[in-house]
Protein backbone atom coordinates (compact mmCIF):
# COMPACT_ATOMS: atom_id res chain seq x y z
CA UNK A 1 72.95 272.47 101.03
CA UNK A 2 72.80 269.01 99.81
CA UNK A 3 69.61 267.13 98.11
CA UNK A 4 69.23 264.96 101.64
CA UNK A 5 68.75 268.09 103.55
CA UNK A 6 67.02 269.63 101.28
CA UNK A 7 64.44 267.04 101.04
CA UNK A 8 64.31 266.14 104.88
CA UNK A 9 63.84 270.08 105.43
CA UNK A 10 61.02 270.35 103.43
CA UNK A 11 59.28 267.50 104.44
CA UNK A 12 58.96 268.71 107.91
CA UNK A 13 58.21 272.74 106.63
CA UNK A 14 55.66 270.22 104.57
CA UNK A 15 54.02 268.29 107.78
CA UNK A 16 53.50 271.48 109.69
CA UNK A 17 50.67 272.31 107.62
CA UNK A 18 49.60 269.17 106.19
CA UNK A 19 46.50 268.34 108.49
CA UNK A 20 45.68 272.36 109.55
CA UNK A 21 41.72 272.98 108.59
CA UNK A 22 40.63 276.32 108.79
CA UNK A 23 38.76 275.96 112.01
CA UNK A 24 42.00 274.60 113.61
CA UNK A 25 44.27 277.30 112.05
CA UNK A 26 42.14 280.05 113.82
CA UNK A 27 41.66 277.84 116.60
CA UNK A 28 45.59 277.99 116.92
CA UNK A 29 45.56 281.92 116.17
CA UNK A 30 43.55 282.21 119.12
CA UNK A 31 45.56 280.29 121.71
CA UNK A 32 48.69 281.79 120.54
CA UNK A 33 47.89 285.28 120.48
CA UNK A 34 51.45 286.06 122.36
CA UNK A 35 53.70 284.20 119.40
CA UNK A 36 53.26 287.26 116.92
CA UNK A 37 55.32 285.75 113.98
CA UNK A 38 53.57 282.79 113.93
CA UNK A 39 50.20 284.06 114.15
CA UNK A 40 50.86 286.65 111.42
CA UNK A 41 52.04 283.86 108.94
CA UNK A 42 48.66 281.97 109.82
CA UNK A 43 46.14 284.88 109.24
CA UNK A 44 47.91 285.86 106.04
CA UNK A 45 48.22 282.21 104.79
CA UNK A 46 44.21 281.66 105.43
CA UNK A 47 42.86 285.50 105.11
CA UNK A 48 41.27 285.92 108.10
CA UNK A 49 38.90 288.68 109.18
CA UNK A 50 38.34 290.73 112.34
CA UNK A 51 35.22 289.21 112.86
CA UNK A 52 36.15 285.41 112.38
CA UNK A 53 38.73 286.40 115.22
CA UNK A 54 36.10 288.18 117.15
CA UNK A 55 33.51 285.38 116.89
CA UNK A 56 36.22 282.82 117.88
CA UNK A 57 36.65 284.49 120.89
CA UNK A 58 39.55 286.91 120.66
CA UNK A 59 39.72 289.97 122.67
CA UNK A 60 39.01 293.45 120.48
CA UNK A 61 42.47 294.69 121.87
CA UNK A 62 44.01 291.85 120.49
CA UNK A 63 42.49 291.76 117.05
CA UNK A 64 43.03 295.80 116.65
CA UNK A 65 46.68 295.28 117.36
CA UNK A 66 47.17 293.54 113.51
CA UNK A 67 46.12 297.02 112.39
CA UNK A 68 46.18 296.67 108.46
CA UNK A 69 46.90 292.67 108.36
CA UNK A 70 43.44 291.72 109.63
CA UNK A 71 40.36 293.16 106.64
């Protein structure tokens, strides 16, 4: 891979999280309860717990189905 691509790759892996709070990364966890990949790489990359989830309005089921991901 060349240095342009390189560079142009990470800037957009780079932009992707640049603005995400914590409130808005569970926020998205929420809404996109069906994309499992993506909502696995959130909750690891902030650490959230069952009850943040729970309290933001995710359904027990839901939660409960990370098993061992979500403390």
């Amino acid at each position: 891979m060349g240095k342009a691509k390189r560079r142009s790759l990470k800037h957009i892996v780079n932009d992707k999280f640049q603005y995400m709070t914590r409130e808005s990364a569970l926020d998205s966890v929420i809404k996109n309860m069906d994309n499992k990949n993506e909502v696995i790489d959130t909750i690891t990359l902030f650490g959230f717990t069952a009850e943040e989830m729970l309290e933001a309005g995710a359904a027990y089921e839901d939660v409960m189905a990370f098993g061992g991901l979500v403390s």
